[in-house]
Protein backbone atom coordinates (compact mmCIF):
# COMPACT_ATOMS: atom_id res chain seq x y z
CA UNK A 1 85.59 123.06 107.42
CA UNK A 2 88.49 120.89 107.17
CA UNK A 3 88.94 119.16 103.32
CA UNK A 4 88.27 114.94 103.33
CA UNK A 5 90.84 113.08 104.35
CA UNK A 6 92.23 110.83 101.89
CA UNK A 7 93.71 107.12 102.97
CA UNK A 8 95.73 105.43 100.72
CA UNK A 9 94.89 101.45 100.03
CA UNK A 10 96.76 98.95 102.51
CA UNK A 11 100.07 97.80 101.55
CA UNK A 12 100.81 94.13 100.23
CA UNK A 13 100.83 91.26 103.01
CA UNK A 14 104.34 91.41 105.07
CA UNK A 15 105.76 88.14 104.33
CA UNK A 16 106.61 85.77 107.09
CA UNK A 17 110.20 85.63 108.40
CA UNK A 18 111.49 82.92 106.67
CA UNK A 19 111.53 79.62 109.36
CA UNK A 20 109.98 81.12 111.44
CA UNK A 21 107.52 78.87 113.02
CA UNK A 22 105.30 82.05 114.59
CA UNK A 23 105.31 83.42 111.80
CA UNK A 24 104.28 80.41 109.90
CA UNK A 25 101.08 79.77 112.10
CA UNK A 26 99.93 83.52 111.52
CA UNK A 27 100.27 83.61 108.10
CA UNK A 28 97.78 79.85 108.44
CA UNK A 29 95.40 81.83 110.83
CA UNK A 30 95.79 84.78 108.37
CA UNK A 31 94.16 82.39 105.41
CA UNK A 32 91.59 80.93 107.74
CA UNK A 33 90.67 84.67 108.81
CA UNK A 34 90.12 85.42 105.20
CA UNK A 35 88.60 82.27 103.72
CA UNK A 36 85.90 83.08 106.64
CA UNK A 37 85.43 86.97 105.29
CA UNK A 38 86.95 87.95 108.55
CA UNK A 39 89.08 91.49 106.80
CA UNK A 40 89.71 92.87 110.44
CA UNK A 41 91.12 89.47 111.94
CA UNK A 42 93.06 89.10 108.92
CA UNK A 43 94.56 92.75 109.42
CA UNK A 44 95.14 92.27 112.98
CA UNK A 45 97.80 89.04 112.00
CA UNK A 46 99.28 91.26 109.41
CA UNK A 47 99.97 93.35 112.19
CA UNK A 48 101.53 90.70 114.18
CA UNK A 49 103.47 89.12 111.22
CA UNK A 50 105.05 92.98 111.18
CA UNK A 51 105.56 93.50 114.44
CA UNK A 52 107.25 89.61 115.19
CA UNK A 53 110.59 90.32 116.70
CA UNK A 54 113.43 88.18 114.99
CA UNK A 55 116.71 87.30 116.33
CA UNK A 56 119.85 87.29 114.09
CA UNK A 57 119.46 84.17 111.29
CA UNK A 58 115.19 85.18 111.11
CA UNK A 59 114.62 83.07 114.59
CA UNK A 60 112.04 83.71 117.12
């Protein structure tokens, strides 16, 4: 049998690219998500906050 597998806690929040305006209405939804004890909605914007592609100067 294989031994447990061992997964580490999740990282801190990515921060939102600074004026970003994408970014700024995840990290909102992001709130809302938690404030409703929604963990896996909240996750899934983390996700897209770390994944938002930024142009040169941290613009959409």
């Amino acid at each position: 049998m294989d031994p447990p597998i061992h997964l580490p806690l999740p990282g801190a929040d990515p921060k939102p690219a600074a004026g970003c305006g994408v970014c700024a209405a995840l990290e909102r939804q992001r709130s809302e998500a938690r404030r409703a004890r929604n963990y896996s909605l909240a996750t899934d914007y983390n996700v897209e906050i770390r994944n938002h592609p930024h142009a040169r100067g941290g613009r959409a």
